[in-house]
C-alpha atoms as a PDB file:
ATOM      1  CA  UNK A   1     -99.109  49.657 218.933  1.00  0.00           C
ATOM      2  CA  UNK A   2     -98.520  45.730 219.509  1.00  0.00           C
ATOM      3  CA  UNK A   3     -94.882  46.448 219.867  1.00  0.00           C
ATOM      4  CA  UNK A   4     -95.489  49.112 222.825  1.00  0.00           C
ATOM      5  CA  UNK A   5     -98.419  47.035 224.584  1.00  0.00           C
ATOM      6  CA  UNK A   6     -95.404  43.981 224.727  1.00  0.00           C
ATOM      7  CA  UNK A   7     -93.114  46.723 226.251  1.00  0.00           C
ATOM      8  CA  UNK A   8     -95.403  47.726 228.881  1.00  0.00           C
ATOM      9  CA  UNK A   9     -96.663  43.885 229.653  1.00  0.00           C
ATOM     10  CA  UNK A  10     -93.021  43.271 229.719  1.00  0.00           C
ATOM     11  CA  UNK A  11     -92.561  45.519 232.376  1.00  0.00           C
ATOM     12  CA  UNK A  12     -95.184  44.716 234.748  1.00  0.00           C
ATOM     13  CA  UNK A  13     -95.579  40.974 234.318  1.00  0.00           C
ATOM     14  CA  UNK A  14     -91.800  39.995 235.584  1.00  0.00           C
ATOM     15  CA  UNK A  15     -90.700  39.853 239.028  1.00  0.00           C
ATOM     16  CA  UNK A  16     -87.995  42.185 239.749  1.00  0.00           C
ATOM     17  CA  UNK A  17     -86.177  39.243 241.141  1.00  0.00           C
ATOM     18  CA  UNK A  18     -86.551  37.020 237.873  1.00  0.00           C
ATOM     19  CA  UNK A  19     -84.229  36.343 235.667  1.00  0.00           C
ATOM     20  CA  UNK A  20     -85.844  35.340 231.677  1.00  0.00           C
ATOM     21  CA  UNK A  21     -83.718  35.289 229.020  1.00  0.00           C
ATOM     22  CA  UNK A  22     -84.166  35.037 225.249  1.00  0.00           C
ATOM     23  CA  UNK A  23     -80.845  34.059 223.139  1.00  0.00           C
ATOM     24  CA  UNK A  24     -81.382  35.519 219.079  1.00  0.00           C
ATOM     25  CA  UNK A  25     -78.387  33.365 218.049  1.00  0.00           C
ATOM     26  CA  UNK A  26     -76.729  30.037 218.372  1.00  0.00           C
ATOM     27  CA  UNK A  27     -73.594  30.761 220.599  1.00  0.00           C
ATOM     28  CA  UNK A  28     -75.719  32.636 223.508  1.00  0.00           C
ATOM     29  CA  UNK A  29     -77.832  29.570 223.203  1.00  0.00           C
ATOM     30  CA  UNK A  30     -74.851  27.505 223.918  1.00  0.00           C
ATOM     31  CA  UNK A  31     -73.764  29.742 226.545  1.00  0.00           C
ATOM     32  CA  UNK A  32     -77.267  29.693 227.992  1.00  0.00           C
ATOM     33  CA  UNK A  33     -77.689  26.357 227.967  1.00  0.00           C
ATOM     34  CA  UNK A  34     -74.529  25.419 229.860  1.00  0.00           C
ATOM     35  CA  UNK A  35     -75.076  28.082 232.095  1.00  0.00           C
ATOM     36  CA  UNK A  36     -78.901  28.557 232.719  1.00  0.00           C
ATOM     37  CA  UNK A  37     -81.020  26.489 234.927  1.00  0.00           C
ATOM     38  CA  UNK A  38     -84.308  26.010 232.768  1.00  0.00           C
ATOM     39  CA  UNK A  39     -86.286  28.837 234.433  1.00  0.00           C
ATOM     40  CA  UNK A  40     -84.187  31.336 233.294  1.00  0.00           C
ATOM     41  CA  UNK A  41     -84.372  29.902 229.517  1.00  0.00           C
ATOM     42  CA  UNK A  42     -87.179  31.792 227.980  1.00  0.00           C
ATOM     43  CA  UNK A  43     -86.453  31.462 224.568  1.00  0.00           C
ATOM     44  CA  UNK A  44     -83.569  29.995 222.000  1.00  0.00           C
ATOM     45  CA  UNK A  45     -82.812  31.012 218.494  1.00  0.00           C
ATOM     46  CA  UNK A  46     -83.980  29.598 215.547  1.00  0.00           C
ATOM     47  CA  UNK A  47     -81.164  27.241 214.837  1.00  0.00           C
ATOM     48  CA  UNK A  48     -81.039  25.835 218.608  1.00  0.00           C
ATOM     49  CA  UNK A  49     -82.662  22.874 217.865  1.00  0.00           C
ATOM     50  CA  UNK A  50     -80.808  22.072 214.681  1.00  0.00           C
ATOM     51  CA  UNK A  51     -77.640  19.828 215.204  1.00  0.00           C
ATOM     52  CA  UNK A  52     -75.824  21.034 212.185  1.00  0.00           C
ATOM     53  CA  UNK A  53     -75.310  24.525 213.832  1.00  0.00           C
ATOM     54  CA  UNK A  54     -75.792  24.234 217.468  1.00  0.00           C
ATOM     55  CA  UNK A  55     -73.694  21.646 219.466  1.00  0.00           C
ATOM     56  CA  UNK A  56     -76.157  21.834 222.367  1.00  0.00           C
ATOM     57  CA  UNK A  57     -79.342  20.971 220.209  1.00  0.00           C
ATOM     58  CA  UNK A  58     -79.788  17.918 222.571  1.00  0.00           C
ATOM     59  CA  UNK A  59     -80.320  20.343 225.392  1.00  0.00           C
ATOM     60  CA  UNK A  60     -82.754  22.660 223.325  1.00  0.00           C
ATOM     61  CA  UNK A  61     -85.328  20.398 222.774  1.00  0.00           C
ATOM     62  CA  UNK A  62     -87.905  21.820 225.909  1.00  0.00           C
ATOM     63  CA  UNK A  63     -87.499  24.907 224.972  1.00  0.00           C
ATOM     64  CA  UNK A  64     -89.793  27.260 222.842  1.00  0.00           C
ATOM     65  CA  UNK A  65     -87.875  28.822 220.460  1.00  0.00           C
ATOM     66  CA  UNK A  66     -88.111  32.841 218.550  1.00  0.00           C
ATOM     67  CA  UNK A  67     -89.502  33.331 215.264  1.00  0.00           C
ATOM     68  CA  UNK A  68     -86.420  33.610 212.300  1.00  0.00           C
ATOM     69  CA  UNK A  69     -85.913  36.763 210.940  1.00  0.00           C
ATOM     70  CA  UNK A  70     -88.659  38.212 213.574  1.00  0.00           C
ATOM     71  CA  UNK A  71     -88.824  41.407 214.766  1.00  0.00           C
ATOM     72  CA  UNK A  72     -88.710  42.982 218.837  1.00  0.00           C
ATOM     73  CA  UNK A  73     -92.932  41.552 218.864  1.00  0.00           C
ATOM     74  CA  UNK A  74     -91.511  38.193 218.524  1.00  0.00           C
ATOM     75  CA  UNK A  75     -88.925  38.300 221.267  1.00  0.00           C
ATOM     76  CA  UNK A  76     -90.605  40.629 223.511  1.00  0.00           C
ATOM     77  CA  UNK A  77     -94.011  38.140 224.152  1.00  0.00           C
ATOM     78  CA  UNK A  78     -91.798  35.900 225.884  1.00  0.00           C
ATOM     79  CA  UNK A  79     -91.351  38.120 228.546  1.00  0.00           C
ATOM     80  CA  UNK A  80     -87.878  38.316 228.766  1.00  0.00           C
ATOM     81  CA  UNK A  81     -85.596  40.297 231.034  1.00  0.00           C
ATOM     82  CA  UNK A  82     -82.374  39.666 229.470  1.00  0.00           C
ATOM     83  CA  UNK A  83     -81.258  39.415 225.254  1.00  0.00           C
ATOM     84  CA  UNK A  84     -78.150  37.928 224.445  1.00  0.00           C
ATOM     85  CA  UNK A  85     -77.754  39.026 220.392  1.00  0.00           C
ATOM     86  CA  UNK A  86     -74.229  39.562 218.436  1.00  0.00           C
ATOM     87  CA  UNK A  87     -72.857  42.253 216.293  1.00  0.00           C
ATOM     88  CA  UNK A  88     -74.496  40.469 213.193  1.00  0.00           C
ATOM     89  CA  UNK A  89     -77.896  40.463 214.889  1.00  0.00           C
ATOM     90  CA  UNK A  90     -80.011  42.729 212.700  1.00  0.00           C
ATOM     91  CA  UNK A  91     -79.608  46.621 213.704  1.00  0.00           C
ATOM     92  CA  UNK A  92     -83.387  47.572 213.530  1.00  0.00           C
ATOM     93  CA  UNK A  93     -84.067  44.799 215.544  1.00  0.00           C
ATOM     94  CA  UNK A  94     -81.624  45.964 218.373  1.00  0.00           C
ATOM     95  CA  UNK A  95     -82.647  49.427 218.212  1.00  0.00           C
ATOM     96  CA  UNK A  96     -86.508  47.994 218.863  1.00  0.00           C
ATOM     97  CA  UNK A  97     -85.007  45.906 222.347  1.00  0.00           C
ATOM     98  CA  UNK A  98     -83.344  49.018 223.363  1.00  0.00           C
ATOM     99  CA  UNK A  99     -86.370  50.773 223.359  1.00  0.00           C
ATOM    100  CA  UNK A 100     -87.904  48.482 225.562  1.00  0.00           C
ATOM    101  CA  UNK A 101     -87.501  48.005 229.187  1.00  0.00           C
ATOM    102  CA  UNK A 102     -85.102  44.936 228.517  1.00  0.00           C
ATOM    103  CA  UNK A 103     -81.415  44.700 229.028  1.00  0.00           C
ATOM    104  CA  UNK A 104     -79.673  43.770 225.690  1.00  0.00           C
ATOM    105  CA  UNK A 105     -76.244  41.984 225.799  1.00  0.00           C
ATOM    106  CA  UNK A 106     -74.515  42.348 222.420  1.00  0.00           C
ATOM    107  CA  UNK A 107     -71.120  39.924 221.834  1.00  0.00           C
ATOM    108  CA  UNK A 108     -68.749  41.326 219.555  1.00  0.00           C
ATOM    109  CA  UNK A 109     -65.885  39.660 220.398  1.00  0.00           C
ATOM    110  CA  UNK A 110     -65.812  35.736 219.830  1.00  0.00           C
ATOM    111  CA  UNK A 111     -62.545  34.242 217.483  1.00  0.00           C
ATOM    112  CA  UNK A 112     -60.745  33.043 220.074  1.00  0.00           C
ATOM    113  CA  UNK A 113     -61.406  30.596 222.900  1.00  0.00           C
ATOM    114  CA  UNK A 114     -60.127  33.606 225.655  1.00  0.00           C
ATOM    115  CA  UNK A 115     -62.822  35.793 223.891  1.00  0.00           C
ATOM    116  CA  UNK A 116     -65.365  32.788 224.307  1.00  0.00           C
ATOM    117  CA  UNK A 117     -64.320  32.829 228.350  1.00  0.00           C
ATOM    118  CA  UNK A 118     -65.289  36.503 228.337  1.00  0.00           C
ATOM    119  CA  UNK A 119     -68.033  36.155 227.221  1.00  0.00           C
ATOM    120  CA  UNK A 120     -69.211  33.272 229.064  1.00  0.00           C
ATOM    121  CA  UNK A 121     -68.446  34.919 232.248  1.00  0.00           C
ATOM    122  CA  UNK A 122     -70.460  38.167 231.141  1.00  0.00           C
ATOM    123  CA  UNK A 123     -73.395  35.989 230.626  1.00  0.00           C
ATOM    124  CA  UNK A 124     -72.757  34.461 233.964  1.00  0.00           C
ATOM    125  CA  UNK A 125     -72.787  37.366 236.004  1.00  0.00           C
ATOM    126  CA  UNK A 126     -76.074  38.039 234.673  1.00  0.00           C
ATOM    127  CA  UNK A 127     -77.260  34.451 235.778  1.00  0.00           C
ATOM    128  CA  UNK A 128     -75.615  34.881 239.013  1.00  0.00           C
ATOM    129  CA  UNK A 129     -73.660  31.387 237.673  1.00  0.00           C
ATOM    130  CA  UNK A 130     -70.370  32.693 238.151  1.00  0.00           C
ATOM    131  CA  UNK A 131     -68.864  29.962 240.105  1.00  0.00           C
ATOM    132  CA  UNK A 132     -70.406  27.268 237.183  1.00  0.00           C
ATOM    133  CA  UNK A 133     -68.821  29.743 234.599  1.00  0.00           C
ATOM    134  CA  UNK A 134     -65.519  29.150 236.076  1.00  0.00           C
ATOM    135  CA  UNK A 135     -65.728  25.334 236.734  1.00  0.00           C
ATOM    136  CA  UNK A 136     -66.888  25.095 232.554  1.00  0.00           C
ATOM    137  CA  UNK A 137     -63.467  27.230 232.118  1.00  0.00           C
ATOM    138  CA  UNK A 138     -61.364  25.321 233.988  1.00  0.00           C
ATOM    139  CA  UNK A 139     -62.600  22.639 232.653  1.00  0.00           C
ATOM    140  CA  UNK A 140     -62.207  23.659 229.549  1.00  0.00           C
ATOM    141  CA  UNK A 141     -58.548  24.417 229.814  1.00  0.00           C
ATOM    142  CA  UNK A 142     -57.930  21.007 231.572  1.00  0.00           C
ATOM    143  CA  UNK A 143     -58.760  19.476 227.924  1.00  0.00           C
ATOM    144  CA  UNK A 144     -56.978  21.855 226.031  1.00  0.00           C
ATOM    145  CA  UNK A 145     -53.911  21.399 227.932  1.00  0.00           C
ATOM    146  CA  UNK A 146     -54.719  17.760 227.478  1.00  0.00           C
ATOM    147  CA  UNK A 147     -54.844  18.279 223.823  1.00  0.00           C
ATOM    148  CA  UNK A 148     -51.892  20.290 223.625  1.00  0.00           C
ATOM    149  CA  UNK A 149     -49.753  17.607 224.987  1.00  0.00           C
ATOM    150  CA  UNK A 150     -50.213  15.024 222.797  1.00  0.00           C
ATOM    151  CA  UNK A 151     -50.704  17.258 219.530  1.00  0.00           C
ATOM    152  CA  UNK A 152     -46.920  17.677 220.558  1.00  0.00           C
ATOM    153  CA  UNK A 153     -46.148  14.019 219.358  1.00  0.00           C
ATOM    154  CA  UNK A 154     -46.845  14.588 216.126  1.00  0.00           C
ATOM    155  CA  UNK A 155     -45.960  17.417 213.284  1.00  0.00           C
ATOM    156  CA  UNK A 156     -48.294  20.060 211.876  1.00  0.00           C
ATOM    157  CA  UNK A 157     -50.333  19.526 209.220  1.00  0.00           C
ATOM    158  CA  UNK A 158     -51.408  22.180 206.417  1.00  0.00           C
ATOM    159  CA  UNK A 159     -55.044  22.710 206.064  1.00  0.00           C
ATOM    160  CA  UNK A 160     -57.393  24.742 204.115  1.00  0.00           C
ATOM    161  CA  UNK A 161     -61.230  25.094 204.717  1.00  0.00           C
ATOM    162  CA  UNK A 162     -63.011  26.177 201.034  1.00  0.00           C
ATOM    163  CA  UNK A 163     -65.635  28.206 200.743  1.00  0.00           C
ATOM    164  CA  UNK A 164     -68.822  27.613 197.763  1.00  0.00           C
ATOM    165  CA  UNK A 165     -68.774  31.812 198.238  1.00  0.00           C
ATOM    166  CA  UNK A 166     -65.381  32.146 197.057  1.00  0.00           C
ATOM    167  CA  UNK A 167     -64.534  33.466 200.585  1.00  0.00           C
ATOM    168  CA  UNK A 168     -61.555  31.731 203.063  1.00  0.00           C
ATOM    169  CA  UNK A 169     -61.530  32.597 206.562  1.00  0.00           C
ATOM    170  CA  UNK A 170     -57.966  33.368 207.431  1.00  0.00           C
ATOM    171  CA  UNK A 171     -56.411  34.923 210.701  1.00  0.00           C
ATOM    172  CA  UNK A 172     -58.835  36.678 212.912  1.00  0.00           C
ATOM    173  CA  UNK A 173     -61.421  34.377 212.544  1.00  0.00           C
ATOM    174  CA  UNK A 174     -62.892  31.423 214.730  1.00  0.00           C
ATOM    175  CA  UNK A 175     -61.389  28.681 212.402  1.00  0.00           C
ATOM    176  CA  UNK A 176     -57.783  30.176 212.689  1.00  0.00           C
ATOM    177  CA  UNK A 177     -58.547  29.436 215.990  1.00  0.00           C
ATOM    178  CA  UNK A 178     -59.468  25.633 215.908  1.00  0.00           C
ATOM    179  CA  UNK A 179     -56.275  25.389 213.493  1.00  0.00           C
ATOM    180  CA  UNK A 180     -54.069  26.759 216.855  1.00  0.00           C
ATOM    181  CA  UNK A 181     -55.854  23.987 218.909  1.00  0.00           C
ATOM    182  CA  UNK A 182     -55.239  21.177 216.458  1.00  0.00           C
ATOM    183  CA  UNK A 183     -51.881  20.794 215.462  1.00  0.00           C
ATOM    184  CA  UNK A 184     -53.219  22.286 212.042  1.00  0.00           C
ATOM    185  CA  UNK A 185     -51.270  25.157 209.749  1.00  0.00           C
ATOM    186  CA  UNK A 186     -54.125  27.222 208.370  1.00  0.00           C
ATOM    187  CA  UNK A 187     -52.842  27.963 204.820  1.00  0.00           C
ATOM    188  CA  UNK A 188     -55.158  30.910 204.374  1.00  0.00           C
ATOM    189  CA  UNK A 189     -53.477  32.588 206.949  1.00  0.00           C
ATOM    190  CA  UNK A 190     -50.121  31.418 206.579  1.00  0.00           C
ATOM    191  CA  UNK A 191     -49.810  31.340 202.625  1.00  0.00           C
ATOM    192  CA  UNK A 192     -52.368  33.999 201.711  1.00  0.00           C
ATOM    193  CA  UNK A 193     -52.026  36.187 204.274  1.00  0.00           C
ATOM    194  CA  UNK A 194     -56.082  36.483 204.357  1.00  0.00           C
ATOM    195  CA  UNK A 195     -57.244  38.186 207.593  1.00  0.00           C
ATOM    196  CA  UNK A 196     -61.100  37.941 208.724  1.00  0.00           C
ATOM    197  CA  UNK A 197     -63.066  36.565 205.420  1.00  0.00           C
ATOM    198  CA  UNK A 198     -61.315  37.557 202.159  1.00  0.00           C
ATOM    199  CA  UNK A 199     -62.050  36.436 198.294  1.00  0.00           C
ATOM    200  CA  UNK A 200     -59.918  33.997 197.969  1.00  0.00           C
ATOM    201  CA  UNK A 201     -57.009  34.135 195.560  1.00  0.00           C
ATOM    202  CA  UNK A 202     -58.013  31.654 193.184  1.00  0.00           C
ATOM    203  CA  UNK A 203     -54.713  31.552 191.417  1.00  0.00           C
ATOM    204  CA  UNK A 204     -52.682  31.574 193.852  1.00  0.00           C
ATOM    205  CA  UNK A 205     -54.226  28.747 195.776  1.00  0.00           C
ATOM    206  CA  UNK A 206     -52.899  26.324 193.857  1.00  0.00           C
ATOM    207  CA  UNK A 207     -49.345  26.279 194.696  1.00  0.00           C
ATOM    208  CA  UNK A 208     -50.297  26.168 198.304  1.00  0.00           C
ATOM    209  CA  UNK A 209     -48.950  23.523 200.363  1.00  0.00           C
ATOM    210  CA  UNK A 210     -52.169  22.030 201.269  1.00  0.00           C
ATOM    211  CA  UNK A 211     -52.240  17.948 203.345  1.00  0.00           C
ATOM    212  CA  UNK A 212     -56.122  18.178 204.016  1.00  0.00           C
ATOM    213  CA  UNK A 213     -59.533  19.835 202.780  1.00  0.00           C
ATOM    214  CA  UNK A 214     -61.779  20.497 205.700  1.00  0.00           C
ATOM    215  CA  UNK A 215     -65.205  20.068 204.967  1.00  0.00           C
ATOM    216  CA  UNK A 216     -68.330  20.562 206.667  1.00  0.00           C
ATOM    217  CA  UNK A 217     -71.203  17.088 206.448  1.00  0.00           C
ATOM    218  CA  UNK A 218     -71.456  13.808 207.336  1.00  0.00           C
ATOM    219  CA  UNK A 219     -71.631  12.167 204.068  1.00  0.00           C
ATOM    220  CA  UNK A 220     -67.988  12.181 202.650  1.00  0.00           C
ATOM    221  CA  UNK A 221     -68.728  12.232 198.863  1.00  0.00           C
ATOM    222  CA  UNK A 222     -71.692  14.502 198.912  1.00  0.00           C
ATOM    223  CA  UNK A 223     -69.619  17.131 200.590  1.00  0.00           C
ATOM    224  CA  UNK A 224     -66.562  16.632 198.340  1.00  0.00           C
ATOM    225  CA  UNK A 225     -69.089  17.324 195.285  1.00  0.00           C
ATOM    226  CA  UNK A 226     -69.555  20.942 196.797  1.00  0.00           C
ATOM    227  CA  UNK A 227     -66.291  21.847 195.342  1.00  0.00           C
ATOM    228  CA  UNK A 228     -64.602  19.247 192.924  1.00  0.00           C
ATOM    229  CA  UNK A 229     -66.346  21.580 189.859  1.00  0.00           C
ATOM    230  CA  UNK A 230     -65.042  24.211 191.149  1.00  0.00           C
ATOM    231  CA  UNK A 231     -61.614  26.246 190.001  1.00  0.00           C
ATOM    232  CA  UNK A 232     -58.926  26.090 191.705  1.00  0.00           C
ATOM    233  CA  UNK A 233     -60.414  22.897 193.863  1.00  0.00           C
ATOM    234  CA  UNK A 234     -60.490  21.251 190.747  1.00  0.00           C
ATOM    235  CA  UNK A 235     -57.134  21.455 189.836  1.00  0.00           C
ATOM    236  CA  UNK A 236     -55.581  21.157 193.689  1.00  0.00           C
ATOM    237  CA  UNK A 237     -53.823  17.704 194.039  1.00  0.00           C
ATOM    238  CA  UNK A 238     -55.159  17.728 197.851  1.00  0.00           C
ATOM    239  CA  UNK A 239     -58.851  17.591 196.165  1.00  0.00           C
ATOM    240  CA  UNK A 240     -57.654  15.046 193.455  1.00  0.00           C
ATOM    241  CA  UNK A 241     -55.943  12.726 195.863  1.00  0.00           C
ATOM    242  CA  UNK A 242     -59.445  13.224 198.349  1.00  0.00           C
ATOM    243  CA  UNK A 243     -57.122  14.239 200.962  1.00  0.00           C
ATOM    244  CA  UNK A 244     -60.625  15.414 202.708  1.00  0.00           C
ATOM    245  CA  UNK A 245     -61.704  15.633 206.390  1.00  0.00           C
ATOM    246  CA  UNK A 246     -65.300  16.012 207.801  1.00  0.00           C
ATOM    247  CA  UNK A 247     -66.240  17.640 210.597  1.00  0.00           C
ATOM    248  CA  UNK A 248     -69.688  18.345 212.155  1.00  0.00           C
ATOM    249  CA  UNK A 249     -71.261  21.947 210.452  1.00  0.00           C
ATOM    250  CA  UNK A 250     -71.604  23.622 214.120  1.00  0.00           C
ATOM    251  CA  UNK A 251     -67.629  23.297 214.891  1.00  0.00           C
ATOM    252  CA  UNK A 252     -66.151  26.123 212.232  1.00  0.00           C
ATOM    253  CA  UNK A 253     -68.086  28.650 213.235  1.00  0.00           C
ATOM    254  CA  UNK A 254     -68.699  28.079 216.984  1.00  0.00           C
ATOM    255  CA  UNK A 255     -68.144  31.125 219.307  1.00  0.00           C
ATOM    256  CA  UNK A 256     -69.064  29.232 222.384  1.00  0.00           C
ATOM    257  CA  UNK A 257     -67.089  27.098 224.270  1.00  0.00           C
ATOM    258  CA  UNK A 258     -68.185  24.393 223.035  1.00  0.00           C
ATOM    259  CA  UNK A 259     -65.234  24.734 220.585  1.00  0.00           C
ATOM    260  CA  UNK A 260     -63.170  22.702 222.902  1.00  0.00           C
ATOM    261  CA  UNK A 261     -65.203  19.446 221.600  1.00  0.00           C
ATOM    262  CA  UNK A 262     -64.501  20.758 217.949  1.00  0.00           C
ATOM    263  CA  UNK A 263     -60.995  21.034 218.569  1.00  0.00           C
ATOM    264  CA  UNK A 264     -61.083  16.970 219.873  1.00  0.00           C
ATOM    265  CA  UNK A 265     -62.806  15.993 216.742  1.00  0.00           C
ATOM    266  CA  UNK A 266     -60.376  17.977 214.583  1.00  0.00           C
ATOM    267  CA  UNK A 267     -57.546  16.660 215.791  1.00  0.00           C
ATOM    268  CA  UNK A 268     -58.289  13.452 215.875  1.00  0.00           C
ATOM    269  CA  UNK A 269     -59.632  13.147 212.631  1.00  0.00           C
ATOM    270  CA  UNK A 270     -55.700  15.171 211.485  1.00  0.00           C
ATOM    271  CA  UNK A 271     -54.133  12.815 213.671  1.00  0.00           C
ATOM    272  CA  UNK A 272     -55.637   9.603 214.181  1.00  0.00           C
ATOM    273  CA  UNK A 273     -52.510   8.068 215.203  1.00  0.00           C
ATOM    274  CA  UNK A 274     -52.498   9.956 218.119  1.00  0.00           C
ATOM    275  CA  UNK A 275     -56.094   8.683 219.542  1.00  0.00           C
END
């Protein structure tokens, strides 16, 4: 009954002109937040405000954010017009929007930074931001170019990003991607011939030509402690010889544009010669 009143109040209580939008996960919230001016924010995910997955938590702080794991009642009360979720929001819970008199926006396409442009243009269009959209793209591509230049000076290095779930993310995937933008061989891909997320092939693994760990954190030995018990990381001379890097926990996984600042602190922390 709740969830139909919130339909109906939805309905009548926004301005046909207004634009509200409520982002369920942490890219739209980046998107939104580079894009949006703050009237149209209505809502951010749970993880907006929380600088370990969201490189815009800076920005989210006046902003109310949804309820985790909530269902359409906790989305709906803010009144939104527009929902930005992705194809690993919860299916009930998109089946509840769509029920509703609100338009849903699901992005299923995000590993690569051209995928990220498409998608920050679709949210754009939305926000009627589309000349901002493009100035954030161009921009963006300025500093890749940028990047790509003087990641030319200097050879490729072989990488590998463990997993504690016994999973490595090989082609396919948004950390294949920061490996193309930093002058980094990702060994997964390369060696193991892993596409998407795959178990990873334990035995294998250890003949791998591997220069660097990448690990998520900001402390470097609490991080290495993550794996050095476990096989094969164990037994890897790359591990051994702490042949680690850190990087910030949003970076890996980010399907925004935001990437772009990942791939500057990737490669310079892989080539610090270069900076």
């Amino acid at each position: 009954m709740i969830y139909f009143f919130l339909c109906a109040l939805t309905t009548l209580c926004v301005d046909a002109n207004t634009i509200r939008v409520v982002s369920q996960t942490v890219g739209s919230d980046e998107m939104l937040l580079a894009l949006a001016s703050p009237d149209q924010i209505a809502a951010l995910s749970p993880l907006a405000k929380n600088s370990v997955f969201c490189a815009r938590s800076n920005q989210a702080s006046p902003y109310p954010i949804i309820s985790a794991n909530g269902d359409a009642e906790s989305i709906l009360k803010f009144n939104p017009t527009l929902v930005l979720c992705a194809d690993f929001t919860r299916p009930e819970l998109i089946s509840q929007l769509k029920k509703s008199k609100v338009k849903v926006i699901i992005f299923d396409h995000y590993s690569t930074i051209d995928e990220a442009y498409v998608n920050l243009r679709t949210l754009a269009k939305e926000l009627n931001e589309e000349k901002k959209a493009e100035m954030l793209i161009n921009e963006s591509r300025r500093r890749i170019n940028s990047l790509k230049t003087l990641l030319a000076k200097s050879p490729v290095v072989k990488v590998l990003m463990p997993s504690t779930f016994g999973v490595l993310a090989g082609q396919d995937t948004t950390f294949q991607d920061l490996c193309e933008h930093t002058g980094a061989d990702n060994v997964a891909s390369s060696y193991g011939h892993i596409v998407g997320f795959q178990k990873q092939p334990s035995e294998a693994m250890i003949s791998w030509p591997i220069d660097y760990i990448i690990l998520e954190g900001s402390d470097y030995n609490q991080a290495l402690a993550t794996i050095q018990g476990l096989p094969p990381y164990s037994v890897m001379e790359s591990v051994k010889q702490n042949r680690v890097v850190l990087i910030p926990g949003w970076i890996a996984g980010c399907i925004s544009i935001d990437r772009v600042k990942g791939y500057e602190i990737l490669a310079k922390a892989l080539h610090p010669e270069l900076f």
